[in-house]
PDB file of N, CA and C in Angstrom:
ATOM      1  N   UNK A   1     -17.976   2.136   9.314  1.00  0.00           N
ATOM      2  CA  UNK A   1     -17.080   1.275   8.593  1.00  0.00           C
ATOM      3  C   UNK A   1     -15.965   2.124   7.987  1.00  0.00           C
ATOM      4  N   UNK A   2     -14.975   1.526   8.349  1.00  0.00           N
ATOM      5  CA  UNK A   2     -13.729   2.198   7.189  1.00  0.00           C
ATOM      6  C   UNK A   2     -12.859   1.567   6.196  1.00  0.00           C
ATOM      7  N   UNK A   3     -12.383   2.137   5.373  1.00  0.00           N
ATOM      8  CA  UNK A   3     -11.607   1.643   3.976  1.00  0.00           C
ATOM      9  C   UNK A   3      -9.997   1.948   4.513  1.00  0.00           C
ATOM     10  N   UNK A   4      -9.158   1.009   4.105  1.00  0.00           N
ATOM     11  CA  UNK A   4      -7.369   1.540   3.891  1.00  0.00           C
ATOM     12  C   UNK A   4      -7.109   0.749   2.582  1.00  0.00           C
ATOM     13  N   UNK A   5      -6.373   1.010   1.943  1.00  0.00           N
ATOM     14  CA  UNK A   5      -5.470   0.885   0.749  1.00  0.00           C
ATOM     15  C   UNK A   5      -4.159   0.627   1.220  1.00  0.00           C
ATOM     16  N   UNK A   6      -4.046  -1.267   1.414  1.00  0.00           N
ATOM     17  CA  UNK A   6      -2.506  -1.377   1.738  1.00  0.00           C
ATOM     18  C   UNK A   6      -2.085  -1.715   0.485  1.00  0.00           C
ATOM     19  N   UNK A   7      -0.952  -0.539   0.445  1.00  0.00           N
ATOM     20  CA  UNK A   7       0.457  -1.272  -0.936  1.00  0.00           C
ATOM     21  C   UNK A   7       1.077  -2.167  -0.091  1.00  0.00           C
ATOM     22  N   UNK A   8       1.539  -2.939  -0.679  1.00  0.00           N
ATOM     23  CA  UNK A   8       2.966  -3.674   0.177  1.00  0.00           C
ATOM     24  C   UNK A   8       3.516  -3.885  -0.971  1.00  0.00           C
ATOM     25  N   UNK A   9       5.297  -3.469  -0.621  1.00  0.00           N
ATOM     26  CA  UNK A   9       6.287  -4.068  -1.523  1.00  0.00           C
ATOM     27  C   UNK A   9       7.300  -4.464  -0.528  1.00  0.00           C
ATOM     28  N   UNK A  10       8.209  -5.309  -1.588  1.00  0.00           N
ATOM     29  CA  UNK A  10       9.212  -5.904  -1.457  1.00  0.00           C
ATOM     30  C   UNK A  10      10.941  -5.168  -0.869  1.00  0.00           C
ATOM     31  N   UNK A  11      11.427  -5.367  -0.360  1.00  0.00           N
ATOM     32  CA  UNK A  11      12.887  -4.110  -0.483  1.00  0.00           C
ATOM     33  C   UNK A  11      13.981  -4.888  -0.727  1.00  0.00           C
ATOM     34  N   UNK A  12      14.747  -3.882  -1.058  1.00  0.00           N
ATOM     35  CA  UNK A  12      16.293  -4.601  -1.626  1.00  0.00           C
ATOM     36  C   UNK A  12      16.654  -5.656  -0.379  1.00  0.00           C
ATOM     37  N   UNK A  13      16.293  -5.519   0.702  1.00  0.00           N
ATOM     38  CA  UNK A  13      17.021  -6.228   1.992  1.00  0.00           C
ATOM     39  C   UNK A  13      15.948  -7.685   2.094  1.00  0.00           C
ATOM     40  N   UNK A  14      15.336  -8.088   1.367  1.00  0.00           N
ATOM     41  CA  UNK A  14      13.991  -8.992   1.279  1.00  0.00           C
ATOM     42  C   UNK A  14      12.987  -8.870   1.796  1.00  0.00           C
ATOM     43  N   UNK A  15      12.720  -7.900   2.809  1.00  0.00           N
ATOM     44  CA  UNK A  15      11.742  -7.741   3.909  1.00  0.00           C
ATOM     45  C   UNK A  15      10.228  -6.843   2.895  1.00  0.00           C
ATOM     46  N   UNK A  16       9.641  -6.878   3.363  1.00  0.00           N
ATOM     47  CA  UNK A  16       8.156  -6.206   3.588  1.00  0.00           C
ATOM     48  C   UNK A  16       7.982  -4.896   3.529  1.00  0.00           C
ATOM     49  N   UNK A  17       7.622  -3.708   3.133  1.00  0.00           N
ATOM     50  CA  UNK A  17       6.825  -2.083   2.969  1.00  0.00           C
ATOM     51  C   UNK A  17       5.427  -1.891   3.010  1.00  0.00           C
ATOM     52  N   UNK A  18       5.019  -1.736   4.111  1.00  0.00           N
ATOM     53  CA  UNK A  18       3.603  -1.145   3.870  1.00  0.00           C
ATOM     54  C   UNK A  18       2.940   0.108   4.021  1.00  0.00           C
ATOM     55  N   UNK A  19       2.229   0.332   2.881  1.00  0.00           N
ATOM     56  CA  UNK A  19       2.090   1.731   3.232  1.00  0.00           C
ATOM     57  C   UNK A  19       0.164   1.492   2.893  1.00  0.00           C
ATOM     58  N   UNK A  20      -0.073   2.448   4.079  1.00  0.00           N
ATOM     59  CA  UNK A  20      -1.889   2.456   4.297  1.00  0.00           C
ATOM     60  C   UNK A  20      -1.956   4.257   3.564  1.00  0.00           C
ATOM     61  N   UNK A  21      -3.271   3.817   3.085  1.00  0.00           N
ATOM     62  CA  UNK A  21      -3.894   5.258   2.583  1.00  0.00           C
ATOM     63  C   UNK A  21      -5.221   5.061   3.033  1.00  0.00           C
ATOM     64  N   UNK A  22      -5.595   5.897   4.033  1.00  0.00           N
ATOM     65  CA  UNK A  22      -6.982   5.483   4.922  1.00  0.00           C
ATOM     66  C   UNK A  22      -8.100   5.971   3.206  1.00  0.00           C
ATOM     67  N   UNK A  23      -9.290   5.712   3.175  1.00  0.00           N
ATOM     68  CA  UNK A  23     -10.808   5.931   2.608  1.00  0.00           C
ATOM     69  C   UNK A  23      -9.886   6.512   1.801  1.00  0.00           C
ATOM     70  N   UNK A  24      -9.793   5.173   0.630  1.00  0.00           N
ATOM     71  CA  UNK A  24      -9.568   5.637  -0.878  1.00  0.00           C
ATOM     72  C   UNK A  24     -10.890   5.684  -1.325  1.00  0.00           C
ATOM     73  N   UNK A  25     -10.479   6.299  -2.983  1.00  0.00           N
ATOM     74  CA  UNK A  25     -11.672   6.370  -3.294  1.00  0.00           C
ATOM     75  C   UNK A  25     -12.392   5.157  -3.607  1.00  0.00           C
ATOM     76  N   UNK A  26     -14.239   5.179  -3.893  1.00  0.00           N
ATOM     77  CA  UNK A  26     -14.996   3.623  -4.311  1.00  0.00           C
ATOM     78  C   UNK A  26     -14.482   3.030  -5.610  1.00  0.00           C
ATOM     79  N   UNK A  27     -13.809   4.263  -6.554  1.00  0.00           N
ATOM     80  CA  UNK A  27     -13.853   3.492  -7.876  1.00  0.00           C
ATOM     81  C   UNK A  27     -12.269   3.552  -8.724  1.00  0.00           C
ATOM     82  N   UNK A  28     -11.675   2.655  -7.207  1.00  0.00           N
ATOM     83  CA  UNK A  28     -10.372   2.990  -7.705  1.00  0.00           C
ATOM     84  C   UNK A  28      -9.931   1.245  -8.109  1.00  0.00           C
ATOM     85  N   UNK A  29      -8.967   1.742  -9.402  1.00  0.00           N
ATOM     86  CA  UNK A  29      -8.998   0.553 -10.442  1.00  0.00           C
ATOM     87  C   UNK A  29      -7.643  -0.140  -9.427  1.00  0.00           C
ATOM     88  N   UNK A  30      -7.372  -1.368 -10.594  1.00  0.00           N
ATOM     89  CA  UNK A  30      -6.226  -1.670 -10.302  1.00  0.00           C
ATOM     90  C   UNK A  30      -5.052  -1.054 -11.151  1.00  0.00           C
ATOM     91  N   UNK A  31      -5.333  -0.416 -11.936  1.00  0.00           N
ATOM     92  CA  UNK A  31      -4.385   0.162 -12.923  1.00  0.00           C
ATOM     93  C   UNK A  31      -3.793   1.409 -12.065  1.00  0.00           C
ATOM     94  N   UNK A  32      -4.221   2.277 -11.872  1.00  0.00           N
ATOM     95  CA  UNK A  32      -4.911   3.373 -10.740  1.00  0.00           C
ATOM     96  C   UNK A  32      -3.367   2.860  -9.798  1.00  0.00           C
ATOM     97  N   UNK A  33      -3.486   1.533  -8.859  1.00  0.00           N
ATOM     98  CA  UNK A  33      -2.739   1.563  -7.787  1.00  0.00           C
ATOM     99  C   UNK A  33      -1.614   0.602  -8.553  1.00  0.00           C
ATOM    100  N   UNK A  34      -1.552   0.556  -9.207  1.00  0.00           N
ATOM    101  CA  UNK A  34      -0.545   0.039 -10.454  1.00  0.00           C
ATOM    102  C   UNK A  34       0.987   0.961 -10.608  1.00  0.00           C
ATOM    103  N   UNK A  35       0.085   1.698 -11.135  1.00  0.00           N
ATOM    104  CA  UNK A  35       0.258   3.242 -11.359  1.00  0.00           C
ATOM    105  C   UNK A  35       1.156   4.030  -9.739  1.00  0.00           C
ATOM    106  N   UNK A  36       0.812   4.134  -9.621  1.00  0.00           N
ATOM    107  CA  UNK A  36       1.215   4.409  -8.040  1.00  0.00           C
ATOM    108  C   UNK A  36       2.094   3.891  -7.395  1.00  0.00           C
ATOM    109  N   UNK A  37       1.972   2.669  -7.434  1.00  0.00           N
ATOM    110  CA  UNK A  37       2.974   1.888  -6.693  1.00  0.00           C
ATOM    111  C   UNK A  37       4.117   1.594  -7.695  1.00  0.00           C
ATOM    112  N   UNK A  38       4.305   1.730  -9.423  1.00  0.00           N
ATOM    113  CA  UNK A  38       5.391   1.742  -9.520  1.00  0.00           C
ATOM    114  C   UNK A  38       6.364   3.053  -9.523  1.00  0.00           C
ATOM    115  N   UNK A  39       5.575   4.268  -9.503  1.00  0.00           N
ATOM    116  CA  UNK A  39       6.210   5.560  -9.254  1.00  0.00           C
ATOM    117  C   UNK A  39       6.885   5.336  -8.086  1.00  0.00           C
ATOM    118  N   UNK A  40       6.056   5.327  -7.369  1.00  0.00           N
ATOM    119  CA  UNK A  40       7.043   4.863  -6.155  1.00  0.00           C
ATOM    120  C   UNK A  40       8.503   4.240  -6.088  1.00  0.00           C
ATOM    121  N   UNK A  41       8.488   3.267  -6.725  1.00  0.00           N
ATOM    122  CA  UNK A  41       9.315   2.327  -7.026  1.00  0.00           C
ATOM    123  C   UNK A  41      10.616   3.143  -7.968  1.00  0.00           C
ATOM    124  N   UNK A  42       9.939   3.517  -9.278  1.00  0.00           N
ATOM    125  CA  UNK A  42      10.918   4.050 -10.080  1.00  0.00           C
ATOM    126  C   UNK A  42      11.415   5.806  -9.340  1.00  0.00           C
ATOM    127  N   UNK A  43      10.756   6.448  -9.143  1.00  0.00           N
ATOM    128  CA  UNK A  43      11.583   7.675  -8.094  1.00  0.00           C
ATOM    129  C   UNK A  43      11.842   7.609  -6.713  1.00  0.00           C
ATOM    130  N   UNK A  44      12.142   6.027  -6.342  1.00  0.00           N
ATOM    131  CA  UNK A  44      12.713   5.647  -5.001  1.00  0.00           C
ATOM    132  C   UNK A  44      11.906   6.983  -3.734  1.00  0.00           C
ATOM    133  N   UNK A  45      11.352   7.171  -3.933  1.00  0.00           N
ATOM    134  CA  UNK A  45      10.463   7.438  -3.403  1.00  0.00           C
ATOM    135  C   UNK A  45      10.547   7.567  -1.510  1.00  0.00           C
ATOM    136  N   UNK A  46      10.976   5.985  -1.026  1.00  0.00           N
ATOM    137  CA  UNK A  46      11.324   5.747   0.412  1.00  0.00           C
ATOM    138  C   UNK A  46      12.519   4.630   0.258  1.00  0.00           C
ATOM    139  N   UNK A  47      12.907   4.881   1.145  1.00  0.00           N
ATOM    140  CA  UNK A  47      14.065   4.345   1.827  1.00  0.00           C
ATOM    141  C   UNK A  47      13.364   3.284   3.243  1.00  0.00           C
ATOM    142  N   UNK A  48      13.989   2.507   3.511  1.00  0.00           N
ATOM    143  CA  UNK A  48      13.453   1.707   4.756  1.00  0.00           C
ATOM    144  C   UNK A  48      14.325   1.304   5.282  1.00  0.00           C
ATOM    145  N   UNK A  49      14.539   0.996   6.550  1.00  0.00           N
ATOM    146  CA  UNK A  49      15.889   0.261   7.086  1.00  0.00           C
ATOM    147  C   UNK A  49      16.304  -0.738   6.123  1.00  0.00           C
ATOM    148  N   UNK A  50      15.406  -1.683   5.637  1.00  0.00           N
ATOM    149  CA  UNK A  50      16.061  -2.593   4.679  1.00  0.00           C
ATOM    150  C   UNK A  50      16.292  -2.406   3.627  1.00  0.00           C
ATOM    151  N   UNK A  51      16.233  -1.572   3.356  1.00  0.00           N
ATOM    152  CA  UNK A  51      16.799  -0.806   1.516  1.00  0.00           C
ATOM    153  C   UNK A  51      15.341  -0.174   1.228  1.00  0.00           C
ATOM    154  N   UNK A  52      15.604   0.147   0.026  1.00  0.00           N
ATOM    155  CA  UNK A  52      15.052   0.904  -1.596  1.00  0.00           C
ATOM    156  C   UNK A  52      13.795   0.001  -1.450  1.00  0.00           C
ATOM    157  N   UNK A  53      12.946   0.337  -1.958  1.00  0.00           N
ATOM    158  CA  UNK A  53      11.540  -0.563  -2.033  1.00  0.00           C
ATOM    159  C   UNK A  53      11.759  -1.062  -3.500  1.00  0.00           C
ATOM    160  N   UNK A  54      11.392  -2.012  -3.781  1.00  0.00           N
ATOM    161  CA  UNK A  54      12.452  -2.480  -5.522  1.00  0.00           C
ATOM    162  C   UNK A  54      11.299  -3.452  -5.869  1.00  0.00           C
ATOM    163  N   UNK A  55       9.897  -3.815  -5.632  1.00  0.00           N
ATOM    164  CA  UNK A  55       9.395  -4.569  -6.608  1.00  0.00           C
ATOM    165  C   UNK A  55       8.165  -4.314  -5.886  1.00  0.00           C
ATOM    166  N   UNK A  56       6.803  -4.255  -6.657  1.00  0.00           N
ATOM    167  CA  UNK A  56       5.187  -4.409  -5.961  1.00  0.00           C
ATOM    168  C   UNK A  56       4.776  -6.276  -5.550  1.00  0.00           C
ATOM    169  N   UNK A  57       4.769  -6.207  -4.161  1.00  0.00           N
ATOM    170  CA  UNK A  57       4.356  -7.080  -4.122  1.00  0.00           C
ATOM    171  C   UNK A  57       2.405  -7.862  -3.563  1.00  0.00           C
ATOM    172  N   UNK A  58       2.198  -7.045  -3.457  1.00  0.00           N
ATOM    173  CA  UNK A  58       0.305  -6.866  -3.360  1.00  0.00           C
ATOM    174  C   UNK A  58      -0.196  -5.469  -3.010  1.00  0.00           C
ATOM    175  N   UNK A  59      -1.644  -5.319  -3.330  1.00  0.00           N
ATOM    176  CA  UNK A  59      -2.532  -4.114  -2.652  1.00  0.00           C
ATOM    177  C   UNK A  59      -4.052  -4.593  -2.689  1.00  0.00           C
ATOM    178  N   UNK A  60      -4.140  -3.822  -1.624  1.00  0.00           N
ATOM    179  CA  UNK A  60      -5.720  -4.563  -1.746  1.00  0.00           C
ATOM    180  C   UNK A  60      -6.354  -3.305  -0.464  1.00  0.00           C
ATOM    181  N   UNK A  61      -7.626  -3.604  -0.723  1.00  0.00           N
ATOM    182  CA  UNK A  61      -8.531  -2.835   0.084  1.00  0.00           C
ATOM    183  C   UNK A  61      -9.088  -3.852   1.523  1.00  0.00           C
ATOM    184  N   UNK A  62      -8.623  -3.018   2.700  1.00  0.00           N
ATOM    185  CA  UNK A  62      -9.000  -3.433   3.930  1.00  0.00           C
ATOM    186  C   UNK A  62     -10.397  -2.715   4.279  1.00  0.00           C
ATOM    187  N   UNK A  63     -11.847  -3.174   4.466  1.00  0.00           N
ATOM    188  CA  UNK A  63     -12.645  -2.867   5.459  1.00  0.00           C
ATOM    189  C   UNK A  63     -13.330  -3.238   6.678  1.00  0.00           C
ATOM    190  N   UNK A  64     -12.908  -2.493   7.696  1.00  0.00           N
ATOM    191  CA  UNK A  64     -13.286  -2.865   8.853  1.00  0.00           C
ATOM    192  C   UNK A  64     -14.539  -2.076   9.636  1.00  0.00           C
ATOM    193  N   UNK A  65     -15.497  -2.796  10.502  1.00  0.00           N
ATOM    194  CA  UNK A  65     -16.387  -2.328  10.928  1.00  0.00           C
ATOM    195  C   UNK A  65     -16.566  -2.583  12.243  1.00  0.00           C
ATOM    196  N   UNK A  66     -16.776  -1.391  13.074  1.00  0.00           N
ATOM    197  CA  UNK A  66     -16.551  -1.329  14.603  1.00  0.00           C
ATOM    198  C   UNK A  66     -18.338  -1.221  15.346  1.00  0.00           C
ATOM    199  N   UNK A  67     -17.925  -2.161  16.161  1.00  0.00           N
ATOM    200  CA  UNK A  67     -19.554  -2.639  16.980  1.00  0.00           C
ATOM    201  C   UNK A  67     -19.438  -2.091  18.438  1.00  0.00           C
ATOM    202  N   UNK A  68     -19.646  -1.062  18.539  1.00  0.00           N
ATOM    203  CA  UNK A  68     -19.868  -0.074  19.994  1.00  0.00           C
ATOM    204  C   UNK A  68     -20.675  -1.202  20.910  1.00  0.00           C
ATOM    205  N   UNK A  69     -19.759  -1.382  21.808  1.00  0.00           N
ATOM    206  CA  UNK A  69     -20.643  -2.571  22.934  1.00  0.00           C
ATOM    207  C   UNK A  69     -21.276  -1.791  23.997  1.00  0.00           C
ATOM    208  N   UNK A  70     -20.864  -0.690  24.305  1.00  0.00           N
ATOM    209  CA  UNK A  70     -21.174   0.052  25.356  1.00  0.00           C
ATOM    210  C   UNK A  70     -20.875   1.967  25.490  1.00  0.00           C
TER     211      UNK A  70
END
């Protein structure tokens, strides 16, 4: 089984940012990716074709689990 940590924000151009952080840690808060994602934000951090990343708009933890058929 594996863990990712998608941020997604918003950009100046209206569109979508996602950024994956594969196997975060188990006891990570929401303050934690709070934290994170507005640094991002306030030291512009990335650029995207559609602008500046300019507001948090979700994060959440993806796990997926792979079933070897053969």
């Amino acid at each position: 089984m594996t863990k990712k940590l998608l941020m997604i924000f918003k950009t100046a151009g209206g569109k979508t940012f996602t950024m994956n952080v594969d196997e975060p840690k188990d006891e990570l808060t929401e303050a934690e990716v709070r934290t994170v994602m507005d640094t991002i934000i306030a030291d512009n951090i990335f650029n995207t074709s559609s602008g500046d990343v300019v507001e948090v708009k979700s994060a959440g933890i993806v796990t997926t689990a792979e079933e070897i058929l053969i």
